[in-house]
C-alpha atoms as a PDB file:
ATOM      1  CA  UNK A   1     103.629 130.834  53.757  1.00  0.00           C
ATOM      2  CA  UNK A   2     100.766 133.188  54.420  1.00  0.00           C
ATOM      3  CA  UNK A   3     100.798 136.136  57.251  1.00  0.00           C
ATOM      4  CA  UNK A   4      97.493 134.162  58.458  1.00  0.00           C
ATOM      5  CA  UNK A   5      99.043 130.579  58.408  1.00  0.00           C
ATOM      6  CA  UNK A   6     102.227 131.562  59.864  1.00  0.00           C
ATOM      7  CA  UNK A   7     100.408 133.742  62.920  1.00  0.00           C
ATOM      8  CA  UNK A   8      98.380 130.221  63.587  1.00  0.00           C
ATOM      9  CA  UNK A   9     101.360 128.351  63.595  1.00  0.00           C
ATOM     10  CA  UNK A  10     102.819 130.495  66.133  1.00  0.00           C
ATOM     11  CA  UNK A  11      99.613 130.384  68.356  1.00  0.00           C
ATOM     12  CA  UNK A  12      99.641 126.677  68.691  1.00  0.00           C
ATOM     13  CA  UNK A  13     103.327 126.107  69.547  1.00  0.00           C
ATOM     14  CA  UNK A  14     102.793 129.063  71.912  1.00  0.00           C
ATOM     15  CA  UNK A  15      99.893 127.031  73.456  1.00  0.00           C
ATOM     16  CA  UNK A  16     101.925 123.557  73.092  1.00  0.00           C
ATOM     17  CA  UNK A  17     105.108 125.177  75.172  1.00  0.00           C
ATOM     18  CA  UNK A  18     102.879 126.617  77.771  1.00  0.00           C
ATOM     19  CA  UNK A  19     100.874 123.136  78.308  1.00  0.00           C
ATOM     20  CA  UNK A  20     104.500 121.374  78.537  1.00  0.00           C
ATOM     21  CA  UNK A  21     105.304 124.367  80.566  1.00  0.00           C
ATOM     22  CA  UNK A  22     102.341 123.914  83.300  1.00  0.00           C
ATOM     23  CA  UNK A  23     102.803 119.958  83.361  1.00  0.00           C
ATOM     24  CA  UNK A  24     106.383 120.553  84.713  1.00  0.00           C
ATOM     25  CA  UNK A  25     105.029 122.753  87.295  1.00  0.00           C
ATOM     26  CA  UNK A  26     102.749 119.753  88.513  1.00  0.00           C
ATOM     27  CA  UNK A  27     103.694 116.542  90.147  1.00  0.00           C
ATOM     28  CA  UNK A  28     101.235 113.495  90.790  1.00  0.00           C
ATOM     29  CA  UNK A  29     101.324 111.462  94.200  1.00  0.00           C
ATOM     30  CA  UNK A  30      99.347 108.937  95.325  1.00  0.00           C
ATOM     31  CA  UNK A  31      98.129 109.573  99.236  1.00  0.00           C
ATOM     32  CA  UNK A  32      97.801 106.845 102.159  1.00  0.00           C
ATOM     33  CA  UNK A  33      97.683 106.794 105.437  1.00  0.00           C
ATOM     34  CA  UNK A  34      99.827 105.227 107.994  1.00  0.00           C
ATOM     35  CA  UNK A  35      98.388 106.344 111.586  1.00  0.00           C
ATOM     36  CA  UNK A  36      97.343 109.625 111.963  1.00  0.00           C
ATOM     37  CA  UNK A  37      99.442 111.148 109.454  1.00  0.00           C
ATOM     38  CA  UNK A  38      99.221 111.014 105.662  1.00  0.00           C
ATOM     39  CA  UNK A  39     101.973 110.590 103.227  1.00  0.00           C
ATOM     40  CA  UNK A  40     102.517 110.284  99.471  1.00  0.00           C
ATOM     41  CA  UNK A  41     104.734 108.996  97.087  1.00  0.00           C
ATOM     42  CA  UNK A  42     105.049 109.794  93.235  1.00  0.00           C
ATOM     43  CA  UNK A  43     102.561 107.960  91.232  1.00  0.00           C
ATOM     44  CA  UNK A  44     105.215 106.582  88.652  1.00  0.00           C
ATOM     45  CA  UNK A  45     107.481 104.872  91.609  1.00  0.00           C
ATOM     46  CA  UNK A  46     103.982 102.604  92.416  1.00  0.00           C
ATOM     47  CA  UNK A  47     104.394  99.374  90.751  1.00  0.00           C
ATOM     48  CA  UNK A  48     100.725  98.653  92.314  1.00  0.00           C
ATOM     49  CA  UNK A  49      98.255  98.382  95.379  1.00  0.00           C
ATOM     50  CA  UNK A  50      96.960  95.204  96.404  1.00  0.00           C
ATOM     51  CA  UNK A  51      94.689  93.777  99.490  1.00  0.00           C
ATOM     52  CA  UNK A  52      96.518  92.119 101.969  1.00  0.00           C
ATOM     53  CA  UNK A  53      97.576  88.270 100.567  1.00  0.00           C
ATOM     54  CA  UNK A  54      99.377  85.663 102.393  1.00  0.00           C
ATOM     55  CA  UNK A  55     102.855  86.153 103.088  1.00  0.00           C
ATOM     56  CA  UNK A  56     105.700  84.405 105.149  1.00  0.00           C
ATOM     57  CA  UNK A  57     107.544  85.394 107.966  1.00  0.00           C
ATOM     58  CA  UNK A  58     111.066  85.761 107.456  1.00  0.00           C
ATOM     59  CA  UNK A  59     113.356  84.627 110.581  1.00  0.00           C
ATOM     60  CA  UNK A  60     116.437  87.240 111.675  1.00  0.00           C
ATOM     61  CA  UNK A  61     114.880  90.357 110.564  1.00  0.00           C
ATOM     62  CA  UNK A  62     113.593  93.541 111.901  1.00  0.00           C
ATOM     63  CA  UNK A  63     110.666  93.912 113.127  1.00  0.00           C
ATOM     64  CA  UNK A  64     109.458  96.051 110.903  1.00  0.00           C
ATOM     65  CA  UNK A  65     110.202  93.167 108.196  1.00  0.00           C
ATOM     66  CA  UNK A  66     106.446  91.094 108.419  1.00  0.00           C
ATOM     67  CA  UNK A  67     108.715  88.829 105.308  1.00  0.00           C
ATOM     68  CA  UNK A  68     107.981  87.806 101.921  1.00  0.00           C
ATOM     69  CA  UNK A  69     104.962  87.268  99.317  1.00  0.00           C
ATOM     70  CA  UNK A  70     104.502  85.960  95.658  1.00  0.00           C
ATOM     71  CA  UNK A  71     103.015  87.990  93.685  1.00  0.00           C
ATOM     72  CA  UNK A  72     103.032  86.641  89.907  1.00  0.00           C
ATOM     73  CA  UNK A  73     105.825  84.558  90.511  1.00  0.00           C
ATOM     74  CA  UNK A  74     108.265  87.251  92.177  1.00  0.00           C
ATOM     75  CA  UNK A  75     109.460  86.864  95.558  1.00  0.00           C
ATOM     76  CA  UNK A  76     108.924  90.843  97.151  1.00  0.00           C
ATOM     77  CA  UNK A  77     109.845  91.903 100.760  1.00  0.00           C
ATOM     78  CA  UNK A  78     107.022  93.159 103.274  1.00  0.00           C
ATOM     79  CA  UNK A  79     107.505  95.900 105.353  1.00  0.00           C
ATOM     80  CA  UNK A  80     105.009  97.524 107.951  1.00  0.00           C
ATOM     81  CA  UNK A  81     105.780 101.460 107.406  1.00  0.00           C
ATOM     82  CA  UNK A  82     103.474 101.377 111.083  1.00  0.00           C
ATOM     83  CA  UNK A  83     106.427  99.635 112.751  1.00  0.00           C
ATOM     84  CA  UNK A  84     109.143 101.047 110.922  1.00  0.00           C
ATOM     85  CA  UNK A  85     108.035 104.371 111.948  1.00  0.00           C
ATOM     86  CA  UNK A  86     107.799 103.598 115.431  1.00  0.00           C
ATOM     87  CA  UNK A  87     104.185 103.379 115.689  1.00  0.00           C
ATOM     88  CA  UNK A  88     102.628  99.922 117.240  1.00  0.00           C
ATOM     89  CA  UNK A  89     101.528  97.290 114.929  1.00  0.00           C
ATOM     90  CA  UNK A  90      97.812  96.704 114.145  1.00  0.00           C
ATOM     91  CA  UNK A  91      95.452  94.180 112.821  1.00  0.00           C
ATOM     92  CA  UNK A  92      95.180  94.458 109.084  1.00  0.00           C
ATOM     93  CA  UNK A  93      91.254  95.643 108.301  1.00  0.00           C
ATOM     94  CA  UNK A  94      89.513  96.121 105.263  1.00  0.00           C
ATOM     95  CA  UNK A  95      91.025  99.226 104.616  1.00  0.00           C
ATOM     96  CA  UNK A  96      94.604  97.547 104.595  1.00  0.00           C
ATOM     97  CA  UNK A  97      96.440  97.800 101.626  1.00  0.00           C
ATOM     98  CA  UNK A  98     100.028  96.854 100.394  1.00  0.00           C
ATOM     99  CA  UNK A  99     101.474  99.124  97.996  1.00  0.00           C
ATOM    100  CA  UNK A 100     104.215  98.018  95.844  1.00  0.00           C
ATOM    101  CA  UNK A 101     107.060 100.371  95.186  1.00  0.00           C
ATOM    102  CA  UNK A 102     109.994 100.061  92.538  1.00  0.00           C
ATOM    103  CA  UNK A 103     113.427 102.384  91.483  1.00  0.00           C
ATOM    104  CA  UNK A 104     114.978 100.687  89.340  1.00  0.00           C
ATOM    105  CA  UNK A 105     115.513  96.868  89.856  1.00  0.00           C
ATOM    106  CA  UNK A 106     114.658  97.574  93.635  1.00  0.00           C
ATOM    107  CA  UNK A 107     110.919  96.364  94.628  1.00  0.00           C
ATOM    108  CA  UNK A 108     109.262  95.952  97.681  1.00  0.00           C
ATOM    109  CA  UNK A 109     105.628  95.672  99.056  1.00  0.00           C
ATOM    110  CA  UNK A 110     104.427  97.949 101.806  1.00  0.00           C
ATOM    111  CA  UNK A 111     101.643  97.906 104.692  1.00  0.00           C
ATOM    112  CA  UNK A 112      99.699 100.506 104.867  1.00  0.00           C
ATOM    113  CA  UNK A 113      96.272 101.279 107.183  1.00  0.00           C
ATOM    114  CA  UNK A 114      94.133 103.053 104.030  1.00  0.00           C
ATOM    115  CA  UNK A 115      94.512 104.657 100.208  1.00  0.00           C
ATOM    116  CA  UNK A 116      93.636 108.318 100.076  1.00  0.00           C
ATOM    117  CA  UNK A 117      93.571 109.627  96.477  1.00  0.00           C
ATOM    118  CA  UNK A 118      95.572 110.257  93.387  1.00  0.00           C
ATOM    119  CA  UNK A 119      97.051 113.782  94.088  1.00  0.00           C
ATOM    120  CA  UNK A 120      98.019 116.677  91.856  1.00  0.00           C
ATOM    121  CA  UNK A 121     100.485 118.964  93.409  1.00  0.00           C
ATOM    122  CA  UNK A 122     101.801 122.564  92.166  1.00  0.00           C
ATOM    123  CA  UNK A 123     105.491 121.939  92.808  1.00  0.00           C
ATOM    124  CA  UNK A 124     105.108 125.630  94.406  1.00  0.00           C
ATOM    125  CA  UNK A 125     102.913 123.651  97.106  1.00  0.00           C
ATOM    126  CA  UNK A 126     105.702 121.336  97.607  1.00  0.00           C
ATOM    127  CA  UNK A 127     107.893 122.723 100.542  1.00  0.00           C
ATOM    128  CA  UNK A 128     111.433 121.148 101.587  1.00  0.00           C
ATOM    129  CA  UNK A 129     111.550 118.770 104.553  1.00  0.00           C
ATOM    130  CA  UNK A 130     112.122 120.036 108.046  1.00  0.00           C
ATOM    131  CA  UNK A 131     115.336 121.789 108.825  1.00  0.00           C
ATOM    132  CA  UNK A 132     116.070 118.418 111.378  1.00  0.00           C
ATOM    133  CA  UNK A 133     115.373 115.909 108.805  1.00  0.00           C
ATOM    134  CA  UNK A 134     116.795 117.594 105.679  1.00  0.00           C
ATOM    135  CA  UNK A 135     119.410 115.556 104.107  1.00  0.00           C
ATOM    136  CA  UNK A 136     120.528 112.682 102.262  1.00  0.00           C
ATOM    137  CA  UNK A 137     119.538 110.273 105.161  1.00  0.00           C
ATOM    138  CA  UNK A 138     115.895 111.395 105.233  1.00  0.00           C
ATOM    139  CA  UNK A 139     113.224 109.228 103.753  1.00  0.00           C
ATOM    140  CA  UNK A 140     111.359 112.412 103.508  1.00  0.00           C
ATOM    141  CA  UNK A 141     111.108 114.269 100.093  1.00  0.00           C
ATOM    142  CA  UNK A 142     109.555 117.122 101.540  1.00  0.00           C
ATOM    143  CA  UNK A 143     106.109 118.124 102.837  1.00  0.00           C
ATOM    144  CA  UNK A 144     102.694 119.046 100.529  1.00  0.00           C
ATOM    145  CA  UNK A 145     100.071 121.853 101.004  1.00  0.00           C
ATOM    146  CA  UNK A 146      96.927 120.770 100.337  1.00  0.00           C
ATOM    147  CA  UNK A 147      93.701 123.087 100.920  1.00  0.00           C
ATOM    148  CA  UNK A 148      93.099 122.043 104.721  1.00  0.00           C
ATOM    149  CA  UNK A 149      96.028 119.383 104.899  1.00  0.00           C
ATOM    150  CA  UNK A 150      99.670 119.001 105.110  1.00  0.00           C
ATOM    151  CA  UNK A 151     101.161 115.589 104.056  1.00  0.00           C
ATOM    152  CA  UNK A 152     104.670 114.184 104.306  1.00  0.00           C
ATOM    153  CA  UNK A 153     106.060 113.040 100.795  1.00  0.00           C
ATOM    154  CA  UNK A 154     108.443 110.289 101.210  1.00  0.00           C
ATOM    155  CA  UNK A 155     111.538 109.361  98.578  1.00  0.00           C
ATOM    156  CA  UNK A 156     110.952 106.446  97.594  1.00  0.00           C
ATOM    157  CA  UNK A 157     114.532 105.349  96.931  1.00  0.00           C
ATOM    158  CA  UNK A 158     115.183 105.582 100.756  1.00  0.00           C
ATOM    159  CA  UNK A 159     112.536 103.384 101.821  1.00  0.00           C
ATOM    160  CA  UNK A 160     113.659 100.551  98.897  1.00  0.00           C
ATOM    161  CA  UNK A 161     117.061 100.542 100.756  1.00  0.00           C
ATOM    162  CA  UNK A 162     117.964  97.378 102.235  1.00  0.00           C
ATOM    163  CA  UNK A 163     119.294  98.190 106.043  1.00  0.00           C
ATOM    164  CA  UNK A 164     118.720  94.400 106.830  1.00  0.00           C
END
């Protein structure tokens, strides 16, 4: 093999490494908001976001349960992250939206009051969760830096469990 062909070689699996390289760096969210704050979960955890459909109420569990909807022939559970997180409930608008989360085998379908945006995050912009809410316990992952924003990423494994 030639000087020449080997030096090109070596250039583009230089340039492959460091594009593998910079996509481990980066970590894609999707942003809503539930209130006044904004969160985000990891893109690949979103099974997908729906409007509002009809659902049915459940009897003998939390609140924060609304129940159960069909969606493609699958039975999911509803929850109202408002409630759940101790804010009030509200009327569902046309921003509503219910996002539908999965790990693993576990799925469920979540209020919330408005989509933000597909987010790229430096994982250097990533900090950990608050000292007080650090832990296995925590539905919080940890909190983002945006330009002019902070948001709250949540694990998404924590808010699949079933404490019902």
């Amino acid at each position: 093999m030639s000087d020449k062909l080997k030096e090109i070689i070596d250039r583009q699996n230089s340039q492959q490494n460091s594009a593998i390289e910079q996509s481990d760096k980066i970590v894609q969210l999707v942003g809503f908001v539930i209130g006044e704050e904004e969160y985000a979960v990891p893109i690949l955890s979103i099974q997908e976001i729906i409007k509002p459909i009809r659902w049915t109420r459940v009897p003998q569990t939390p609140q924060y349960i609304l129940g159960v909807f069909n969606l493609r022939g699958s039975v999911i559970p509803l929850i109202d992250l408002r409630t759940k997180f101790g804010l009030k409930p509200k009327k569902h608008n046309e921003e509503t939206r219910f996002i539908v989360m999965k790990d693993e085998d576990d799925v469920a379908g979540f209020v919330i009051d408005r989509l933000t945006m597909a987010l790229r995050l430096k994982k250097s912009d990533i900090g950990p969760a608050p000292d007080t809410l650090a832990g296995d316990d925590s539905a919080i992952e940890g909190v983002g830096k945006l330009a002019d924003k902070i948001l709250t990423i949540l694990k998404v494994n924590k808010l699949l469990e079933r404490d019902f």
